[in-house]
Protein backbone atom coordinates (compact mmCIF):
# COMPACT_ATOMS: atom_id res chain seq x y z
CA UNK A 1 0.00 0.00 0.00
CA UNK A 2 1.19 3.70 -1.19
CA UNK A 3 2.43 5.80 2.02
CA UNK A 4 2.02 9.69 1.33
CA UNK A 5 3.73 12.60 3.89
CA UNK A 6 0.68 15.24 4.30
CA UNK A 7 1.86 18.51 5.17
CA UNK A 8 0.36 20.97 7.56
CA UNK A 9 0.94 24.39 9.15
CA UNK A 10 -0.06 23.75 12.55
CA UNK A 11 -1.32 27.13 13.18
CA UNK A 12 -3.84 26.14 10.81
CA UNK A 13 -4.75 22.83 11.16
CA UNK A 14 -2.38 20.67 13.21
CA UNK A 15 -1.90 16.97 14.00
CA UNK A 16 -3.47 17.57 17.45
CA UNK A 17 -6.61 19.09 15.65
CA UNK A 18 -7.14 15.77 13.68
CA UNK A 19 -6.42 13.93 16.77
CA UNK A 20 -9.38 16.00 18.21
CA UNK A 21 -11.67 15.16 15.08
CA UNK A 22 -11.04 11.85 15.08
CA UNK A 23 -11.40 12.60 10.90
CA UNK A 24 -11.19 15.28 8.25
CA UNK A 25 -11.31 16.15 4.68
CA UNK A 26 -7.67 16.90 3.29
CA UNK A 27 -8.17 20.28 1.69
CA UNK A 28 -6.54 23.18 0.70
CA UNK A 29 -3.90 21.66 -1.79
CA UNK A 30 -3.39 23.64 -5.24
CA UNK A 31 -0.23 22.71 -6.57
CA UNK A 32 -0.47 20.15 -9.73
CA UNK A 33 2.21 17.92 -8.77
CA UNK A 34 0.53 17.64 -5.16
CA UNK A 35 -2.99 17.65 -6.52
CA UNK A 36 -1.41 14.51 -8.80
CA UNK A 37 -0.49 12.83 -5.23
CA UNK A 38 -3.69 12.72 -4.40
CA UNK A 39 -5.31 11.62 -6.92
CA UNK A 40 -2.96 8.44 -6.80
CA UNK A 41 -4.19 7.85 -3.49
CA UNK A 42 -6.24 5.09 -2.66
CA UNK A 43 -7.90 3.89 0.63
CA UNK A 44 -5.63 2.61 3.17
CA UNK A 45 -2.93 4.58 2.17
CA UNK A 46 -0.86 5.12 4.85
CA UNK A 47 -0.11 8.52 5.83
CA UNK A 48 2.62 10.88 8.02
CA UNK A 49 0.96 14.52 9.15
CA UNK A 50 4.13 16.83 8.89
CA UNK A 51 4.26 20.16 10.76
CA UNK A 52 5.51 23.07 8.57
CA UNK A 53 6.59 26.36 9.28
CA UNK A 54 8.85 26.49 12.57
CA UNK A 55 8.18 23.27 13.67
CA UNK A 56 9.07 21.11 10.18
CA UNK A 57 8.52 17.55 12.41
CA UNK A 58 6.46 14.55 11.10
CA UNK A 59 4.29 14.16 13.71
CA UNK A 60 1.60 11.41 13.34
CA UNK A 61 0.05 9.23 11.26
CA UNK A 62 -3.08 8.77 9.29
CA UNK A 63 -4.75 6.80 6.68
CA UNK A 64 -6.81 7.92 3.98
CA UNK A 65 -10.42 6.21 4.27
CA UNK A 66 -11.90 7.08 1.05
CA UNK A 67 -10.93 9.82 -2.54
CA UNK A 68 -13.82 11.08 -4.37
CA UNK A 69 -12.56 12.19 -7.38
CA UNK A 70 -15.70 13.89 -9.11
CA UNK A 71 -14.15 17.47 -8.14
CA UNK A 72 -12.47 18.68 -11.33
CA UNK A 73 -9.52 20.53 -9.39
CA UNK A 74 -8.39 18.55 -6.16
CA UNK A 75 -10.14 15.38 -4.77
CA UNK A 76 -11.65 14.95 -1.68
CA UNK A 77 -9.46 12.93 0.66
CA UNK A 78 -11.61 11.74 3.81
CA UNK A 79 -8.73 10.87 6.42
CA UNK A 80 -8.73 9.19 9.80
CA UNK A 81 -6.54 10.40 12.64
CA UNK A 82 -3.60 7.04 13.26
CA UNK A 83 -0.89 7.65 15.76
CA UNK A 84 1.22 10.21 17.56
CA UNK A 85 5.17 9.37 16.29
CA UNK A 86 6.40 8.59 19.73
CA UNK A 87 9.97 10.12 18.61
CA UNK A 88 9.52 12.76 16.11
CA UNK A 89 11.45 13.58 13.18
CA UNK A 90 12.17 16.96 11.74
CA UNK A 91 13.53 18.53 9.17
CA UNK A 92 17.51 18.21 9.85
CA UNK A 93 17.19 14.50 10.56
CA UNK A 94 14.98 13.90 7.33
CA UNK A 95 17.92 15.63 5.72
CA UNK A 96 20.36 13.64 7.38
CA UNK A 97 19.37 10.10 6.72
CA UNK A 98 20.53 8.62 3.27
CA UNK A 99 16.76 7.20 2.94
CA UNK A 100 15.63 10.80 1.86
CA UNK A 101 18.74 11.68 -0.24
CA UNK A 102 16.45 11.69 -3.76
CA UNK A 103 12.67 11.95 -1.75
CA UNK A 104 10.27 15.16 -2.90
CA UNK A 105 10.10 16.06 0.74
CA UNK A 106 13.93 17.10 0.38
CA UNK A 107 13.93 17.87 -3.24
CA UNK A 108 10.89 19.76 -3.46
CA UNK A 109 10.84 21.26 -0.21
CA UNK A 110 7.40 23.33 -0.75
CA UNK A 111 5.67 20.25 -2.23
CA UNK A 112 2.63 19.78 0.33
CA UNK A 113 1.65 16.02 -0.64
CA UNK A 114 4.73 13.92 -0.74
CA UNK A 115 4.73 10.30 -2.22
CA UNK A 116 7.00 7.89 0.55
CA UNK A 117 8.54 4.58 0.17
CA UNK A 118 7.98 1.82 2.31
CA UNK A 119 10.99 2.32 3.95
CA UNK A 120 10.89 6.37 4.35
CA UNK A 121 7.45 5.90 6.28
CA UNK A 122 8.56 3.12 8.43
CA UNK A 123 11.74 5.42 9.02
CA UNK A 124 9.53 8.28 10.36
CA UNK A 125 7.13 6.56 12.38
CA UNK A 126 9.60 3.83 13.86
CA UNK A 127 13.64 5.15 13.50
C-alpha cells in the first residue's frame, strides 16, 4: 500500500486538531504535482501529518479512508486520525538520513503532498 507525507501548518490545522476530530477532509492543496499525489491515493494509504513552518517535524500518522474524485480541481481525501510518532522527526534528521537523499520532501521542499517509500514511512514513524 502507497504511504504519502501530508503537510500541515499547525497554526492552521495541526496533527493535534485531527487527533481531536477523530477525521477530516484533506483540503486546501493547489499545486499540480501535489494535486497529482492525491489523486494516486487510494484507501488505506498510509499517511505521516508533517508540521511546517517552525516546527518542520512529522508528527503522526493517518490513513486515507476514502478519494472522491468527481471534483475537477483537487479530490476529496476523507482521512482518519492514526498515531502520535512517539519520537519525532524533523527537518535536519529527514535531511540527514541517506533514505531521503532523492525523496520530494527534500527535493521539493514546498511540495505539500509527498509520495514515501515503504521504507521512508517506516523510518519516520519507527527510526
Amino acid at each position: 500500500m502507497a504511504a504519502y507525507l501530508l503537510k500541515t501548518e499547525p497554526s492552521v490545522y495541526s496533527f493535534a486538531d485531527l487527533q481531536r476530530d477523530g477525521e477530516t477532509i484533506w483540503d486546501g492543496v493547489t499545486n499540480p504535482a501535489a494535486v497529482k499525489n492525491l489523486r494516486e491515493m487510494k484507501p488505506g494509504s498510509k499517511l505521516i501529518i508533517y508540521h511546517t513552518g517552525d516546527e518542520k517535524t512529522a508528527m503522526g500518522t493517518a490513513k486515507a479512508l476514502s478519494i472522491d474524485p468527481t471534483d475537477p480541481k483537487v479530490p476529496l481525501v476523507r482521512i482518519k486520525v492514526g498515531k502520535a510518532i512517539k519520537a519525532p522527526k524533523n527537518l535536519a534528521q529527514i535531511k540527514a538520513s541517506p533514505l531521503f537523499a532523492k525523496s520530494p520532501l527534500v527535493t521539493l521542499g514546498r511540495l505539500s503532498v509527498v509520495p514515501l517509500t515503504d521504507d521512508e514511512y517506516t523510518w519516520l514513524v519507527e527510526g
